[in-house]
PDB file of N, CA and C in Angstrom:
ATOM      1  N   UNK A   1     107.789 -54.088 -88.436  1.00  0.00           N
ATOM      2  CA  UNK A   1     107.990 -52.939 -87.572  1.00  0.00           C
ATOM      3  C   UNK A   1     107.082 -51.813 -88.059  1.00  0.00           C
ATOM      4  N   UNK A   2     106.314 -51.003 -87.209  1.00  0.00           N
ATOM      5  CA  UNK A   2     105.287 -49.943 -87.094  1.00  0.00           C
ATOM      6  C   UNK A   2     106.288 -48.688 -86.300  1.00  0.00           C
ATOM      7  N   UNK A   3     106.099 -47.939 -87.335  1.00  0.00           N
ATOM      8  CA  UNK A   3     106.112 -46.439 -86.808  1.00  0.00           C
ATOM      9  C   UNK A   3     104.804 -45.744 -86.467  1.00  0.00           C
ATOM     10  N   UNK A   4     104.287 -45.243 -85.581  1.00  0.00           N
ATOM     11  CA  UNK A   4     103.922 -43.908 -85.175  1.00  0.00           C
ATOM     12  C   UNK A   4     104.013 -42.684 -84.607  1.00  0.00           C
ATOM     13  N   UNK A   5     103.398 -41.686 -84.719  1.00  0.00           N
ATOM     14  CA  UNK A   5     103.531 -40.843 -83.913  1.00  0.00           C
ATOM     15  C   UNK A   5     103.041 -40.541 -82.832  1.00  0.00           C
ATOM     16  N   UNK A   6     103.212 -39.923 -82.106  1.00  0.00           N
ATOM     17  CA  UNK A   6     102.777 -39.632 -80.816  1.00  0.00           C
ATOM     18  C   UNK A   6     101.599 -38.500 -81.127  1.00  0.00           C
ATOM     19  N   UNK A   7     100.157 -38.338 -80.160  1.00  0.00           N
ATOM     20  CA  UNK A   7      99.185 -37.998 -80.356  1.00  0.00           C
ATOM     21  C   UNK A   7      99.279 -36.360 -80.297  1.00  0.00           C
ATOM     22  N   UNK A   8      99.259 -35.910 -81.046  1.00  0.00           N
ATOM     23  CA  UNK A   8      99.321 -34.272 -80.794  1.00  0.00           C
ATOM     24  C   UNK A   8      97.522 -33.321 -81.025  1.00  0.00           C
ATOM     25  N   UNK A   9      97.231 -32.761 -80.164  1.00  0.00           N
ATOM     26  CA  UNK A   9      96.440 -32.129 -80.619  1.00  0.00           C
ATOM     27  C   UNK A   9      96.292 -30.863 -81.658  1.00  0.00           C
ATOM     28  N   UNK A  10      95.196 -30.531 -82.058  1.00  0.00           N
ATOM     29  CA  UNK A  10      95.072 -29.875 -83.352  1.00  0.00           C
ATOM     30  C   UNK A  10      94.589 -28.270 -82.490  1.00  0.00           C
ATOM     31  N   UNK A  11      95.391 -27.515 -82.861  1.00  0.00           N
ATOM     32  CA  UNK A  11      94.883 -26.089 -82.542  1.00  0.00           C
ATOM     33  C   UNK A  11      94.263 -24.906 -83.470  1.00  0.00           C
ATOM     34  N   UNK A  12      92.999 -24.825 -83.462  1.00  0.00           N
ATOM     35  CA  UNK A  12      92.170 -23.723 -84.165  1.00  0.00           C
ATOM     36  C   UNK A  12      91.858 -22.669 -83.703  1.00  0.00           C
ATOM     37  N   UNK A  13      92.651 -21.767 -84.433  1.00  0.00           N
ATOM     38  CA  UNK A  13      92.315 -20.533 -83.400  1.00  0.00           C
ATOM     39  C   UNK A  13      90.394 -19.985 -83.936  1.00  0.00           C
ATOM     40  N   UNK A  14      90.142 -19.587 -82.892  1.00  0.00           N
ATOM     41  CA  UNK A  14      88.858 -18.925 -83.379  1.00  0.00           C
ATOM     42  C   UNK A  14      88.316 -17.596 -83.911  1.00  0.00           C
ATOM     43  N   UNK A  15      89.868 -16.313 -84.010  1.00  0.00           N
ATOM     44  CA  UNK A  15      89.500 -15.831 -84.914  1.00  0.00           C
ATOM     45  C   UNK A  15      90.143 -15.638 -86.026  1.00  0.00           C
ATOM     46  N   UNK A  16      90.576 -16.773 -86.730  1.00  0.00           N
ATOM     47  CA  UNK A  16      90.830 -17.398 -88.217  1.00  0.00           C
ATOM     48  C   UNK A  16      89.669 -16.384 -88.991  1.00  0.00           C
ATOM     49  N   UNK A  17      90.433 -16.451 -89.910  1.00  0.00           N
ATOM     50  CA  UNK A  17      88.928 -15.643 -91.067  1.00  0.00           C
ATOM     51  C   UNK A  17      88.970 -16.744 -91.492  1.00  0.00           C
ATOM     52  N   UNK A  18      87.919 -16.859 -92.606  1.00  0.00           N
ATOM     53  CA  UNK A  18      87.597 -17.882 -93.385  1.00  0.00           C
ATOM     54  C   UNK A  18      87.817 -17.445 -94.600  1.00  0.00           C
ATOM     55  N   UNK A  19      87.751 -18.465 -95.602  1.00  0.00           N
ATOM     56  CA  UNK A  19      87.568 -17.697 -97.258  1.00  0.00           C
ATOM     57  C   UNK A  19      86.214 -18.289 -97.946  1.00  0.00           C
ATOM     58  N   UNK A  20      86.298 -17.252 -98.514  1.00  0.00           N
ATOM     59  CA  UNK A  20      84.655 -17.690 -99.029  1.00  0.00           C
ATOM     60  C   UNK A  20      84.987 -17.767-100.716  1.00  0.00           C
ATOM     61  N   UNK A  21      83.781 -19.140-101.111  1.00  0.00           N
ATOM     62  CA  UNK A  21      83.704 -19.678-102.070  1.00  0.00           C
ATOM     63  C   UNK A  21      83.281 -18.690-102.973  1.00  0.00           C
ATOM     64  N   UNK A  22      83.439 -18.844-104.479  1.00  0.00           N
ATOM     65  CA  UNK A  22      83.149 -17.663-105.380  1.00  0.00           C
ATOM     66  C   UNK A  22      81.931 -18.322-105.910  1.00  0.00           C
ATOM     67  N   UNK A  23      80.920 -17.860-105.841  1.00  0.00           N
ATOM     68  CA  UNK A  23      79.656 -18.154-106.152  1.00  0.00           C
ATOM     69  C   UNK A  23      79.152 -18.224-107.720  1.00  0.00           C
ATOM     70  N   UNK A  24      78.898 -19.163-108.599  1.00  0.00           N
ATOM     71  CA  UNK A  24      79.438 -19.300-109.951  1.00  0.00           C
ATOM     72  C   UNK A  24      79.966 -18.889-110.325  1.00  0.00           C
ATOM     73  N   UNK A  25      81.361 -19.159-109.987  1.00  0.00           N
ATOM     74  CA  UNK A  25      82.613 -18.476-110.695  1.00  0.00           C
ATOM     75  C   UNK A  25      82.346 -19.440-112.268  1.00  0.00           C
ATOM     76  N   UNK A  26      82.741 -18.812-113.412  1.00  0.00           N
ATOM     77  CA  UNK A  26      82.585 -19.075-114.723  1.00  0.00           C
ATOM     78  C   UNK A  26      83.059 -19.951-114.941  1.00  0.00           C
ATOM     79  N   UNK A  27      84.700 -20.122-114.788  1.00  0.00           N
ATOM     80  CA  UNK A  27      85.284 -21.608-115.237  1.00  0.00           C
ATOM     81  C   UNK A  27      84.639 -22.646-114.572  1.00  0.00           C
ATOM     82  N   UNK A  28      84.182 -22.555-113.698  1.00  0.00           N
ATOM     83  CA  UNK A  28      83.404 -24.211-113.165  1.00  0.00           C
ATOM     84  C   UNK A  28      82.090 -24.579-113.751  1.00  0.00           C
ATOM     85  N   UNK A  29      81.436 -23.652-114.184  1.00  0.00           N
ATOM     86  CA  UNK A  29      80.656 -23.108-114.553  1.00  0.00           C
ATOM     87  C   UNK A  29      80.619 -23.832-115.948  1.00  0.00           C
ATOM     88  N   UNK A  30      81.587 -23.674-117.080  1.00  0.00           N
ATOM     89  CA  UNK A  30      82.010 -23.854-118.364  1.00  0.00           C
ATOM     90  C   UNK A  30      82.270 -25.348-118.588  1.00  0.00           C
ATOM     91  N   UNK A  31      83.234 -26.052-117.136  1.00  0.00           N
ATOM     92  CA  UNK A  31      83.410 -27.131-117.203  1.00  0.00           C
ATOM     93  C   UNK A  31      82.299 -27.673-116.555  1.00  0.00           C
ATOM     94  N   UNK A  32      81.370 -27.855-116.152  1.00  0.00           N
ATOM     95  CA  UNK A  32      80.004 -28.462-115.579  1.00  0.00           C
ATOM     96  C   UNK A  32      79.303 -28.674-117.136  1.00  0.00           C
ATOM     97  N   UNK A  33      79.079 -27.687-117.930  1.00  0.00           N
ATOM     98  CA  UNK A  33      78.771 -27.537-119.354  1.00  0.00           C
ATOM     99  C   UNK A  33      79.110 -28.528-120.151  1.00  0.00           C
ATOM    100  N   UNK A  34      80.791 -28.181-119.856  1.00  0.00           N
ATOM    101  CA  UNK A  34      81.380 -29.009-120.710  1.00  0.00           C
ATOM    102  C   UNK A  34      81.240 -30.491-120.751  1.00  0.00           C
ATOM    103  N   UNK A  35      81.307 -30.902-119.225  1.00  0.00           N
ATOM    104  CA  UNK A  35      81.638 -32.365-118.821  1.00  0.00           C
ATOM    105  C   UNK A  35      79.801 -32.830-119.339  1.00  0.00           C
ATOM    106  N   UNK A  36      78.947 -32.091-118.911  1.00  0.00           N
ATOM    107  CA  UNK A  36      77.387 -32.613-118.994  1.00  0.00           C
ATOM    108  C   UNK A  36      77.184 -32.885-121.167  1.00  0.00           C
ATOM    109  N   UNK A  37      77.242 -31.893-121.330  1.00  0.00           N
ATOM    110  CA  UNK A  37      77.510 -32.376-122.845  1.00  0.00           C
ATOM    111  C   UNK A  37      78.418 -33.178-123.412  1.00  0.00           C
ATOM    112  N   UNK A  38      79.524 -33.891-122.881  1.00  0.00           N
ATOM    113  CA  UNK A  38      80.172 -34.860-123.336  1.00  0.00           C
ATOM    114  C   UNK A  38      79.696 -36.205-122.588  1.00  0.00           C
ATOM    115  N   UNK A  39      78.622 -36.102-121.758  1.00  0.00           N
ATOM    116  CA  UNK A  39      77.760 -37.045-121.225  1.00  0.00           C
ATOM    117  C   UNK A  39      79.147 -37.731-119.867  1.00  0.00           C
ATOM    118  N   UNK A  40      79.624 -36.721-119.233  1.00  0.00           N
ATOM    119  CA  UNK A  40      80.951 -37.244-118.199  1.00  0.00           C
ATOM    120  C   UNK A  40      79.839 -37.052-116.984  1.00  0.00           C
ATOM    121  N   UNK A  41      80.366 -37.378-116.101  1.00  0.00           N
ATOM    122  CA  UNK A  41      79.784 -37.611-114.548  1.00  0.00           C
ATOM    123  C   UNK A  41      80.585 -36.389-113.793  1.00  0.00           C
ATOM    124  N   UNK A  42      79.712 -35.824-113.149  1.00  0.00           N
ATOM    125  CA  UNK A  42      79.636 -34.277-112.630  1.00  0.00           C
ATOM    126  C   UNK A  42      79.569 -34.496-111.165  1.00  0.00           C
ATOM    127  N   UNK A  43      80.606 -34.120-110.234  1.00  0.00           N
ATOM    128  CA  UNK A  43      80.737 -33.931-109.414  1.00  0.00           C
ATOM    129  C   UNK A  43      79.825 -33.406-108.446  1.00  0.00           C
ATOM    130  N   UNK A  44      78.784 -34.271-107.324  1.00  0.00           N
ATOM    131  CA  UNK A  44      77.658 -33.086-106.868  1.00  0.00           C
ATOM    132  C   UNK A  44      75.859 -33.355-108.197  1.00  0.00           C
ATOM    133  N   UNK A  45      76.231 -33.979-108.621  1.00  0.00           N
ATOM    134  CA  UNK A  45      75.013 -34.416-109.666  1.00  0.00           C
ATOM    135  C   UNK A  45      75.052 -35.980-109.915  1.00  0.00           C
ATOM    136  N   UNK A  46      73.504 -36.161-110.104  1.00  0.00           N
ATOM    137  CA  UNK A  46      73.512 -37.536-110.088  1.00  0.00           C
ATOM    138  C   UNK A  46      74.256 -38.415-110.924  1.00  0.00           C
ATOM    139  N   UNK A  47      74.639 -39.640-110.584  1.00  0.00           N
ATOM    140  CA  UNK A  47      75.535 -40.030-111.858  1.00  0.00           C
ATOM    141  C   UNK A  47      74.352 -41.660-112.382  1.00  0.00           C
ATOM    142  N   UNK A  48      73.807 -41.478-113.254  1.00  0.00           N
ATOM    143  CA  UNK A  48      73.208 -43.003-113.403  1.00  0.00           C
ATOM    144  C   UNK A  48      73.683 -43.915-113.750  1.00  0.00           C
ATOM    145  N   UNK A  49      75.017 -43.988-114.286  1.00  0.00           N
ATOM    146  CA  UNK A  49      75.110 -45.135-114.332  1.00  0.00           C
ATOM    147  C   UNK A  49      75.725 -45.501-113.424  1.00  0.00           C
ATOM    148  N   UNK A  50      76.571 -44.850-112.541  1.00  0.00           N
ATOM    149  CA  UNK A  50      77.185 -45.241-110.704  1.00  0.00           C
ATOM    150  C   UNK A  50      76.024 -45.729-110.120  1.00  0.00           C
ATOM    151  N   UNK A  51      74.752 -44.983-110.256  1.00  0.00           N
ATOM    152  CA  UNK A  51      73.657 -45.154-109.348  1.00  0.00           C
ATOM    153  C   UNK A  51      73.180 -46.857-109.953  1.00  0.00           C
ATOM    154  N   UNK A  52      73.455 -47.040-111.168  1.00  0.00           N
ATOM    155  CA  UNK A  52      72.692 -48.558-111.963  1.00  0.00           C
ATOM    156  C   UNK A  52      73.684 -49.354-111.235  1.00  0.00           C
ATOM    157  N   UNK A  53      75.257 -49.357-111.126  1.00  0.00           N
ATOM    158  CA  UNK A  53      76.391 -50.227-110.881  1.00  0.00           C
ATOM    159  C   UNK A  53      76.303 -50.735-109.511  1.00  0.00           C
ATOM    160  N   UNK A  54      76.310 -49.345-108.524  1.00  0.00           N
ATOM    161  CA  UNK A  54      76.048 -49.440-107.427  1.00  0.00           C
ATOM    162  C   UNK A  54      74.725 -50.290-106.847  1.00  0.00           C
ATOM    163  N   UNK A  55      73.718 -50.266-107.277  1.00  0.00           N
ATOM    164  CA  UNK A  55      72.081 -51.038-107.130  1.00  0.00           C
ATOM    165  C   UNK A  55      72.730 -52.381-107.345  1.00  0.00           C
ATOM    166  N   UNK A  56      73.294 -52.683-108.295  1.00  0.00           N
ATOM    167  CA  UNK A  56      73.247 -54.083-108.616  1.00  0.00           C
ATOM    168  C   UNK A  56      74.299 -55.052-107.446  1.00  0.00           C
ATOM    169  N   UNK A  57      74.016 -56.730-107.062  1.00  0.00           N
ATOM    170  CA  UNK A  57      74.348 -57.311-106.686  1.00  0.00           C
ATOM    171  C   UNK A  57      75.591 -57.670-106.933  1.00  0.00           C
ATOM    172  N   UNK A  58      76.548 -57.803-105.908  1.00  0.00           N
ATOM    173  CA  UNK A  58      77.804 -58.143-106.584  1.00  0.00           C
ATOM    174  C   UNK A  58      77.780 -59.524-107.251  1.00  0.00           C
ATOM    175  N   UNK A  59      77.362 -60.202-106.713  1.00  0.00           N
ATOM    176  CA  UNK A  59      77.069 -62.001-107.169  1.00  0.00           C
ATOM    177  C   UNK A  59      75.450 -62.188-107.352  1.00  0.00           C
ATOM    178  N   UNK A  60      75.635 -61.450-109.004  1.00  0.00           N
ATOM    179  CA  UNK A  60      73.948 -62.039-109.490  1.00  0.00           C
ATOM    180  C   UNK A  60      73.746 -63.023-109.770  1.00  0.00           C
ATOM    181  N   UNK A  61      74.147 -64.290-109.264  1.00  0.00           N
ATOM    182  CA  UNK A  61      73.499 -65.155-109.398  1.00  0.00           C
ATOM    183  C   UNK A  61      72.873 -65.551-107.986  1.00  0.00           C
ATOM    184  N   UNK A  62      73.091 -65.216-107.106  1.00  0.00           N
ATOM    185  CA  UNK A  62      72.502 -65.505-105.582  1.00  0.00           C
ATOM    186  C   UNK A  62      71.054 -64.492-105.426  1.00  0.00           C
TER     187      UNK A  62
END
């Protein structure tokens, strides 16, 4: 047995303010630092060894 719901649409009003992002705010800032000198994978930056894992074949022998 499946439950769903019934289709409701989504209402946005258009004059919502928005919030705006804090533009190097420090703590992210500190932890980007942090994580890059403990050699961690950074959110938004390349990651090589995802990028090596990802390249490779799932079944290297084919």
């Amino acid at each position: 047995m499946t439950m769903t719901l019934p289709w409701m649409p989504v209402i946005i009003s258009a004059g919502a303010p928005t919030l705006k992002r804090p533009v190097g705010a420090p703590i992210f800032e500190q932890l980007v630092a942090d994580w890059t000198a403990a050699g961690r994978a950074v959110p938004g930056r390349n990651d090589p060894e995802w990028s090596r894992l990802a390249g490779q074949s799932p079944w290297p022998d084919r």
